[in-house]
N, C-alpha and C. Protein backbone atom coordinates (compact mmCIF):
# COMPACT_ATOMS: atom_id res chain seq x y z
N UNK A 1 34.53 -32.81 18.30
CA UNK A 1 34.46 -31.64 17.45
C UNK A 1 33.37 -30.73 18.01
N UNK A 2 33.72 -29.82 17.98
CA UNK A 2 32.80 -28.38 18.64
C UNK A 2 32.11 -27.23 17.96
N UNK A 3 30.94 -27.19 17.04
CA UNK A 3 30.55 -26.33 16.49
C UNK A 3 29.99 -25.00 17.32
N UNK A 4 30.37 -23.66 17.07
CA UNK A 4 29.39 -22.44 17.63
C UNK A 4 29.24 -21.44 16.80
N UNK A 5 27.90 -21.29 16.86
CA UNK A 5 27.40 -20.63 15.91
C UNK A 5 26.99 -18.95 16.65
N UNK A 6 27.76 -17.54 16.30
CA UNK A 6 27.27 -16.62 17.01
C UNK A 6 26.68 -15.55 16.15
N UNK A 7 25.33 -15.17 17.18
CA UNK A 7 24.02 -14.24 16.54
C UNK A 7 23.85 -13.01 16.89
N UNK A 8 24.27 -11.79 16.73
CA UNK A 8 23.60 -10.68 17.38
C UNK A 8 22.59 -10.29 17.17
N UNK A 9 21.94 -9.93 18.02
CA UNK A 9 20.42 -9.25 18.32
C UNK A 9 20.76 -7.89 18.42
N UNK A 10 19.30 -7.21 18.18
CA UNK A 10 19.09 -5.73 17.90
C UNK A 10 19.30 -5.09 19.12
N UNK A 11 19.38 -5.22 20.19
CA UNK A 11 20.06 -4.85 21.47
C UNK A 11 21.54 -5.19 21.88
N UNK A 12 22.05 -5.71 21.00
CA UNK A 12 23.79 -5.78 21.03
C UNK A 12 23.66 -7.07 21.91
N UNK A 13 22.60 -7.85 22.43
CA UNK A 13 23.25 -9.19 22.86
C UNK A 13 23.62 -9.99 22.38
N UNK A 14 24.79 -11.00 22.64
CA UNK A 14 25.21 -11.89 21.88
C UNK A 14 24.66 -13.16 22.40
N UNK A 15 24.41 -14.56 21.08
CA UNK A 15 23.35 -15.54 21.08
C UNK A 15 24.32 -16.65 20.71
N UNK A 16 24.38 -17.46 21.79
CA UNK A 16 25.07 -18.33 20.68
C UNK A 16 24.67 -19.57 20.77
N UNK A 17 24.72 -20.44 19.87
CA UNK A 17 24.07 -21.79 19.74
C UNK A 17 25.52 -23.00 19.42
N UNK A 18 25.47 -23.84 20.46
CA UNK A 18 26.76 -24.31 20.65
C UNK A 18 26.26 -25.89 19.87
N UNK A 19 26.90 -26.72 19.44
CA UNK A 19 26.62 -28.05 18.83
C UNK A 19 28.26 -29.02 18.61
N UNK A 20 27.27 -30.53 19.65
CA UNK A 20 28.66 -31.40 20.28
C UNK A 20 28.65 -32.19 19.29
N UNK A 21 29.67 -32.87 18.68
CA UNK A 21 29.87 -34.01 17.90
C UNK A 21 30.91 -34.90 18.64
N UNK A 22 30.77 -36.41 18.54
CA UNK A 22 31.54 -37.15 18.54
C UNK A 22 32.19 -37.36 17.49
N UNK A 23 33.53 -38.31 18.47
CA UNK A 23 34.23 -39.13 16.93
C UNK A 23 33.29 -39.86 16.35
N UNK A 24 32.89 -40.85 17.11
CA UNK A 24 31.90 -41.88 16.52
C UNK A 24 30.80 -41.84 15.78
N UNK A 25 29.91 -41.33 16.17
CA UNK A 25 28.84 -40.65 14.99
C UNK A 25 29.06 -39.48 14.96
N UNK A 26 28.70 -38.74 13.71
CA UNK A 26 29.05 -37.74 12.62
C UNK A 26 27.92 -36.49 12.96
N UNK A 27 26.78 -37.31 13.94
CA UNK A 27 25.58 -36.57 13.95
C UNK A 27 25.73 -35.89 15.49
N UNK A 28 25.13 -34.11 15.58
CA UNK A 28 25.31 -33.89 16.65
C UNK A 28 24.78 -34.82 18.14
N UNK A 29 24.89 -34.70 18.89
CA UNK A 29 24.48 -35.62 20.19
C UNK A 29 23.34 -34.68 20.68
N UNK A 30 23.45 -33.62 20.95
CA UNK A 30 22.89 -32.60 21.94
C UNK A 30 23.19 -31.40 21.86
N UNK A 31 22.04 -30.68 20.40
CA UNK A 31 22.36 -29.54 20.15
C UNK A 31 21.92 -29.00 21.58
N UNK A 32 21.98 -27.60 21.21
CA UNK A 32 21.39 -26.82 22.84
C UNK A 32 21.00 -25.91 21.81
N UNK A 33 20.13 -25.50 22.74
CA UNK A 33 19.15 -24.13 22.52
C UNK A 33 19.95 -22.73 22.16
N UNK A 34 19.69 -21.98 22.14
CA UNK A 34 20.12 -20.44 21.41
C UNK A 34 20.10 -19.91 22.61
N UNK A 35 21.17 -19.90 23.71
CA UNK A 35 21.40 -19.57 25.25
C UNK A 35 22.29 -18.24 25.10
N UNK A 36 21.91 -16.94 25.95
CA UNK A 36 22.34 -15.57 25.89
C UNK A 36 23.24 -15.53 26.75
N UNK A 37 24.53 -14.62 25.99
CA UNK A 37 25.99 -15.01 26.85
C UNK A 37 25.82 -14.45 28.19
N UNK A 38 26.74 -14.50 29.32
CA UNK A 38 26.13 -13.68 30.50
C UNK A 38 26.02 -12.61 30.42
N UNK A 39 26.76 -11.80 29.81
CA UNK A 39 26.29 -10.40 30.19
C UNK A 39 25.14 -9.61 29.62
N UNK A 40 24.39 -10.12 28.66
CA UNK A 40 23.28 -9.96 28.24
C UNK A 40 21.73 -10.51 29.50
N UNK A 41 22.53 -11.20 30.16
CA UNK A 41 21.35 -11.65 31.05
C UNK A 41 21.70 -11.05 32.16
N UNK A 42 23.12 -10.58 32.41
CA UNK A 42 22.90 -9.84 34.10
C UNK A 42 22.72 -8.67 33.66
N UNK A 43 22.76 -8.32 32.12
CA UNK A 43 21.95 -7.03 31.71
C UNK A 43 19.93 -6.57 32.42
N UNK A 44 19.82 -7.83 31.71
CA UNK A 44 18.51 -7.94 31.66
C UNK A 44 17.70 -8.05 33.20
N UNK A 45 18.79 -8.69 33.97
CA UNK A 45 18.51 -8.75 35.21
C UNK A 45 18.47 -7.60 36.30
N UNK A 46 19.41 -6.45 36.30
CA UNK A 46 19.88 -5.42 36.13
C UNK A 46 18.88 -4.29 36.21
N UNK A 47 18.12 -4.79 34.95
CA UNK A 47 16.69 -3.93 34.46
C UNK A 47 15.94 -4.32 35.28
N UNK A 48 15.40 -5.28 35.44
CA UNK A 48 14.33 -5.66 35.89
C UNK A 48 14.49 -5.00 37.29
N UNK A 49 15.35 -5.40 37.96
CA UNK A 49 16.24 -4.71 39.65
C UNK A 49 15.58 -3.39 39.31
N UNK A 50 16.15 -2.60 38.90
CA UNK A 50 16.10 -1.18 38.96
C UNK A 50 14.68 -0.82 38.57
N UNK A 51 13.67 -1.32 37.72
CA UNK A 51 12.45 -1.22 37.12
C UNK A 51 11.41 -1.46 38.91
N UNK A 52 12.12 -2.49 39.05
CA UNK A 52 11.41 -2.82 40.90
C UNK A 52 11.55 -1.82 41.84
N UNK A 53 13.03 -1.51 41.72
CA UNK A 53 13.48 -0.53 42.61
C UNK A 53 12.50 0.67 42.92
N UNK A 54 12.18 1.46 41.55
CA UNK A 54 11.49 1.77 41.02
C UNK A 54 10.14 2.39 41.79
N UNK A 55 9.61 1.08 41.42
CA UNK A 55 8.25 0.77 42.02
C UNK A 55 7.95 0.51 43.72
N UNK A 56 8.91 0.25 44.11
CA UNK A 56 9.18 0.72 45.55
C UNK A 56 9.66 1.56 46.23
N UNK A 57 10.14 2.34 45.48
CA UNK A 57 10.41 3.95 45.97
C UNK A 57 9.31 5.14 45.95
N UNK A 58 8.27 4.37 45.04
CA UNK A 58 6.81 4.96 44.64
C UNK A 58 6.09 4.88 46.03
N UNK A 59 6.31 3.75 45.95
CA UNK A 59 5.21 2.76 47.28
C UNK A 59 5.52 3.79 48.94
N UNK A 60 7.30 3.40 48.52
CA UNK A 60 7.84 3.59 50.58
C UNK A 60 7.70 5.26 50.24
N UNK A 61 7.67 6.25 49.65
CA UNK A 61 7.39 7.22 49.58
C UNK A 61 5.70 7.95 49.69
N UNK A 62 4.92 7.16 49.95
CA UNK A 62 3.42 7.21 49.90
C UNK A 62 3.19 6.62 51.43
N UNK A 63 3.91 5.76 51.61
CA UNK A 63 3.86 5.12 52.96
C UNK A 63 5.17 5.85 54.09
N UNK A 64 5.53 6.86 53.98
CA UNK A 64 7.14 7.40 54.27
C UNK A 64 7.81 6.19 55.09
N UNK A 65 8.20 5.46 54.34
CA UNK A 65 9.55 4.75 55.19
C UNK A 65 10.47 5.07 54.46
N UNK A 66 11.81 4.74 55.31
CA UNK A 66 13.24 4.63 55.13
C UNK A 66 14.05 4.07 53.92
N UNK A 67 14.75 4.82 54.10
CA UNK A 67 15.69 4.23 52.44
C UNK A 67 15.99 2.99 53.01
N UNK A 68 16.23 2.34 53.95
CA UNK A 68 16.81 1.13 54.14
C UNK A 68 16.20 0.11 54.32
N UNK A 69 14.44 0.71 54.53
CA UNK A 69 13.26 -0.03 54.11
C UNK A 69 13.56 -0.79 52.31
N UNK A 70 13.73 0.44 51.79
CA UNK A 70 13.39 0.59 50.35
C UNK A 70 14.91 -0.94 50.08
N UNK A 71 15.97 -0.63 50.87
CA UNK A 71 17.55 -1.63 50.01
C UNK A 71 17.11 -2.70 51.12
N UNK A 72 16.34 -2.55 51.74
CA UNK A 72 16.14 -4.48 52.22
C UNK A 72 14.79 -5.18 51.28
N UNK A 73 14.03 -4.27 51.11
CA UNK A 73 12.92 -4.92 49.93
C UNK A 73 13.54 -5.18 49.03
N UNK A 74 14.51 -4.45 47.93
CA UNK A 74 15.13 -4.76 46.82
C UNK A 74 16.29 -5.59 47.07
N UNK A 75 16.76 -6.30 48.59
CA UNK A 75 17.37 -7.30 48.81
C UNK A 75 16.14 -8.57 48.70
N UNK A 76 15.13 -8.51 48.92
CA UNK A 76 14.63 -9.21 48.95
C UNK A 76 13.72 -9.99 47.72
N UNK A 77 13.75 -8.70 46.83
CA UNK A 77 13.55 -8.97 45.14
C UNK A 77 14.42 -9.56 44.87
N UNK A 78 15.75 -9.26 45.14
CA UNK A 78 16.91 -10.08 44.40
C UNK A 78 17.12 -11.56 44.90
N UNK A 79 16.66 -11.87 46.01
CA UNK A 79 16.71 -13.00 46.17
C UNK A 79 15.55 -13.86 45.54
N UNK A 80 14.07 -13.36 45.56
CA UNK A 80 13.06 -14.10 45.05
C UNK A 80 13.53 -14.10 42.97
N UNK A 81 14.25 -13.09 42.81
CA UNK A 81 14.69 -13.29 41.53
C UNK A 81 15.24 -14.23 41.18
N UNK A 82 16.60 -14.30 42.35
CA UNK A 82 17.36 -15.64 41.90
C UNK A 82 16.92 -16.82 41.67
N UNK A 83 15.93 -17.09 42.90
CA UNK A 83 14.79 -18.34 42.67
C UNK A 83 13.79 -18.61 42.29
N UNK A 84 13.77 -17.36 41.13
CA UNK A 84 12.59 -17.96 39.78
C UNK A 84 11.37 -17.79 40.33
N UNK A 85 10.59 -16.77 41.38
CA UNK A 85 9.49 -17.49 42.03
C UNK A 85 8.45 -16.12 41.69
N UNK A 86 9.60 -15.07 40.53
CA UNK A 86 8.72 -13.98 40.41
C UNK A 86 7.79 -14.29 39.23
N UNK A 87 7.94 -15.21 38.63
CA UNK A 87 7.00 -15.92 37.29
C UNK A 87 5.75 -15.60 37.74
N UNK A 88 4.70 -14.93 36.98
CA UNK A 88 3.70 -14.66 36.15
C UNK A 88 2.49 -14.24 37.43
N UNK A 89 3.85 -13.51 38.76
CA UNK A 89 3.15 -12.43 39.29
C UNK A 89 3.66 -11.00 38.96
N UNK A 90 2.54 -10.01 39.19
CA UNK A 90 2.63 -8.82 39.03
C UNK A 90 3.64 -7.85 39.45
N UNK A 91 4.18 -7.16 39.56
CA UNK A 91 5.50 -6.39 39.75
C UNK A 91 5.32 -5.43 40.51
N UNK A 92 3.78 -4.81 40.61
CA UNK A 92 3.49 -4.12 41.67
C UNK A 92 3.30 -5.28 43.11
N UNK A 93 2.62 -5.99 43.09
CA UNK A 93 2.44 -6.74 44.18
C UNK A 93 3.69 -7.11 44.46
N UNK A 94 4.26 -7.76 43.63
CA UNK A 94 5.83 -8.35 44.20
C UNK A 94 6.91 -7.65 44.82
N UNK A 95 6.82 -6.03 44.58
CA UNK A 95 7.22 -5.28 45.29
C UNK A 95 6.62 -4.77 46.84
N UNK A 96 5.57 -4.73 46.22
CA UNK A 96 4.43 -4.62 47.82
C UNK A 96 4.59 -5.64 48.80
N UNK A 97 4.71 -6.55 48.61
CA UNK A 97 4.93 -7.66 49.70
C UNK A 97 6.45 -7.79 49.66
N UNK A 98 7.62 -7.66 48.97
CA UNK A 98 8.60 -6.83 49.70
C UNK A 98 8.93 -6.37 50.46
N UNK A 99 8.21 -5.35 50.23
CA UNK A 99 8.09 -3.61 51.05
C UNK A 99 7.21 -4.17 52.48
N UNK A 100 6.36 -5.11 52.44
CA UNK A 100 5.57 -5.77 53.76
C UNK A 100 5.92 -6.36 54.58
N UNK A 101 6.94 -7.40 53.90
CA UNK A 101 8.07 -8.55 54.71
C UNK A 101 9.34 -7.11 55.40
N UNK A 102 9.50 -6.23 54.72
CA UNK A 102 10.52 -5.79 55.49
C UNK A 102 9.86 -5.20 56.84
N UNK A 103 8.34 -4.27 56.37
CA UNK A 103 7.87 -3.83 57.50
C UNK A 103 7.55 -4.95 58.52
N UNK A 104 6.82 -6.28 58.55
CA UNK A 104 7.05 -7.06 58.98
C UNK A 104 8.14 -6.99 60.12
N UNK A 105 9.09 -7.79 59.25
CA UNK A 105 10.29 -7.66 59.96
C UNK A 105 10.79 -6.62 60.66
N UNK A 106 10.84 -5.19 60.18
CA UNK A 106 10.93 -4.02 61.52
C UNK A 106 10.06 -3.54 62.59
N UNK A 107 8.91 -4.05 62.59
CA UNK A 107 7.67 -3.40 63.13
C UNK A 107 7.50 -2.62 62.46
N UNK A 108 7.17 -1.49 61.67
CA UNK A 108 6.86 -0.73 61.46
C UNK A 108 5.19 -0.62 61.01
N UNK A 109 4.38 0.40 61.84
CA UNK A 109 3.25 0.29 62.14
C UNK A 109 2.01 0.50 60.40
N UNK A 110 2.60 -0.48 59.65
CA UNK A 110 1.59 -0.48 58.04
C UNK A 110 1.38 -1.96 58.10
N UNK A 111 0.14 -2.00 57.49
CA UNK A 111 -0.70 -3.06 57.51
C UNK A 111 -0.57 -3.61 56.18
N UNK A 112 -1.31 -4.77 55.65
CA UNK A 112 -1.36 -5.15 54.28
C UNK A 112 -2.89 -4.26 53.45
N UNK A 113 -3.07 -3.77 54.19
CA UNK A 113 -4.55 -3.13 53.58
C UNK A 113 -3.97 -1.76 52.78
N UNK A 114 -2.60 -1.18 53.73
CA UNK A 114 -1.96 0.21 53.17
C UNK A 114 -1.41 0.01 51.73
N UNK A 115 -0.84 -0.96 51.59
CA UNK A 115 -0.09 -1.18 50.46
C UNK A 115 -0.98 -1.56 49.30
N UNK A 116 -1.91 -2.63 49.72
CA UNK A 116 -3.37 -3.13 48.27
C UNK A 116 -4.08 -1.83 48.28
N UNK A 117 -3.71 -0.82 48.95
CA UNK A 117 -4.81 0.72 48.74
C UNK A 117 -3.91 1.41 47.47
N UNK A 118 -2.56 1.30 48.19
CA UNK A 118 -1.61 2.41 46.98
C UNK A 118 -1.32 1.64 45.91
N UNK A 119 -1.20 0.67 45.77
CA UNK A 119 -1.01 -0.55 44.15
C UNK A 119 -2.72 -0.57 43.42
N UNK A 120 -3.63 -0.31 44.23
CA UNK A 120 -4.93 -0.32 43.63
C UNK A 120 -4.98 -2.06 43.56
N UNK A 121 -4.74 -3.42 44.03
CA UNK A 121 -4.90 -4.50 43.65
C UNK A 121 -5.57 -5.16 44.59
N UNK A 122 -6.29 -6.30 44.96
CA UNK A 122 -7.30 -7.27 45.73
C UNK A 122 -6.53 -7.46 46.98
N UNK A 123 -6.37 -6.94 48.25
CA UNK A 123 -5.67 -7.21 49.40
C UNK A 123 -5.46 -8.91 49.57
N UNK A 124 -6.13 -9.62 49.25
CA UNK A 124 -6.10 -11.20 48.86
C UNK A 124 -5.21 -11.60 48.20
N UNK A 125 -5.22 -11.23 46.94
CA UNK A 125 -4.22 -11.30 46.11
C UNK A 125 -2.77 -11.20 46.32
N UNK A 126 -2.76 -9.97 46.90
CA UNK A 126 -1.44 -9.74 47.49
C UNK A 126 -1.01 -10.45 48.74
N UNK A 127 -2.04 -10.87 49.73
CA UNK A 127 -1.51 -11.55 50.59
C UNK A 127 -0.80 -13.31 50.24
N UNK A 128 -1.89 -13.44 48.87
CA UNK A 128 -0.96 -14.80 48.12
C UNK A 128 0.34 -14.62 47.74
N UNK A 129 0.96 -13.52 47.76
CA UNK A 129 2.03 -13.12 46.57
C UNK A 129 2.99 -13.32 48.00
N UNK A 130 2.74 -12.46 48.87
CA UNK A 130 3.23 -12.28 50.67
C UNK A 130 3.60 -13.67 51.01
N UNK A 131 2.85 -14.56 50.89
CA UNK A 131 3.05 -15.94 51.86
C UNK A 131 3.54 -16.41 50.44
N UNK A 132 3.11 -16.52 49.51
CA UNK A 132 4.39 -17.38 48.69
C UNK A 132 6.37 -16.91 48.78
N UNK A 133 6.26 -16.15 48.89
CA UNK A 133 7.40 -15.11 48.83
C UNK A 133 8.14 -15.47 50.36
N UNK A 134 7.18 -15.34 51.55
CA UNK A 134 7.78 -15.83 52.92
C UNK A 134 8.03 -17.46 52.60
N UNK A 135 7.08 -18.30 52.16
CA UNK A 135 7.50 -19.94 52.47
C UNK A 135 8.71 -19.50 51.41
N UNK A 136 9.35 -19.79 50.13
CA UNK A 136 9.78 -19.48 49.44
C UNK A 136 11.38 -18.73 50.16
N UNK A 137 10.98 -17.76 50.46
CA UNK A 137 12.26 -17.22 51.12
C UNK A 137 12.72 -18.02 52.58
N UNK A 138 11.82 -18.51 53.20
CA UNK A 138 11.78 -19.00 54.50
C UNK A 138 11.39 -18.11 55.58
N UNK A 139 11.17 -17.21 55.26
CA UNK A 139 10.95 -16.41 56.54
C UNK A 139 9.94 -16.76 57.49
N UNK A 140 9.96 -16.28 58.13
CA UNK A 140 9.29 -16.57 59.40
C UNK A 140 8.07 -15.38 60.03
């Protein structure tokens, strides 16, 4: 037997809380948590993308690089997104070392000192955010 229980939220997402029963006992087995249907989360995901985007169009525009600077950093957000590794760093830095790994990767003649100047943050700091983000992604 299959109970679901559905919740809307004040942003039109839908919530739903699913609950398993057996034949055998009467009592659920393994409720689950109050999990947001997908499109409320590739909503949310969506945002966050474009909120980054954002913030690196600020950056590569202060630093003049290339739009294709700008869609390989925000390839590269989307991947550190997928793997959870943007947790409870900053959004400017996480874009900055982005925007670093791509220069990195092209040559292009900016340092890590250019980018902790225009974010205003501890060049240290950001270089933690940089090398977590390279082991993490694998880069090289």
């Amino acid at each position: 037997m299959l109970s679901i229980l559905f919740l809307v939220d004040v942003e039109g997402c839908v919530w739903f809380h699913v609950l398993f029963y057996t034949f055998i006992d009467p009592f659920p087995l393994t409720p689950s948590s109050f999990i947001p249907s997908s499109g409320c989360h590739k909503n949310y995901q969506r945002r966050i993308v474009e909120e980054a985007t954002r913030v690196m169009v600020c950056i590569a525009n202060r630093l003049k690089l290339a739009q294709q600077h700008i869609d390989s950093a925000v390839m590269f957000y989307k991947m550190a997104l997928s793997k959870r590794i943007l947790q409870g760093k900053r959004k400017s830095q996480v874009c900055a070392a982005c925007l670093y790994i791509v220069c990195r990767t092209e040559h292009t003649p900016h340092i890590l000192l250019d980018f902790s100047e225009i974010i205003r943050e501890n060049m240290f700091q950001l270089l933690r955010v940089y090398t977590r983000l390279c082991n993490a992604l694998c880069i090289k």
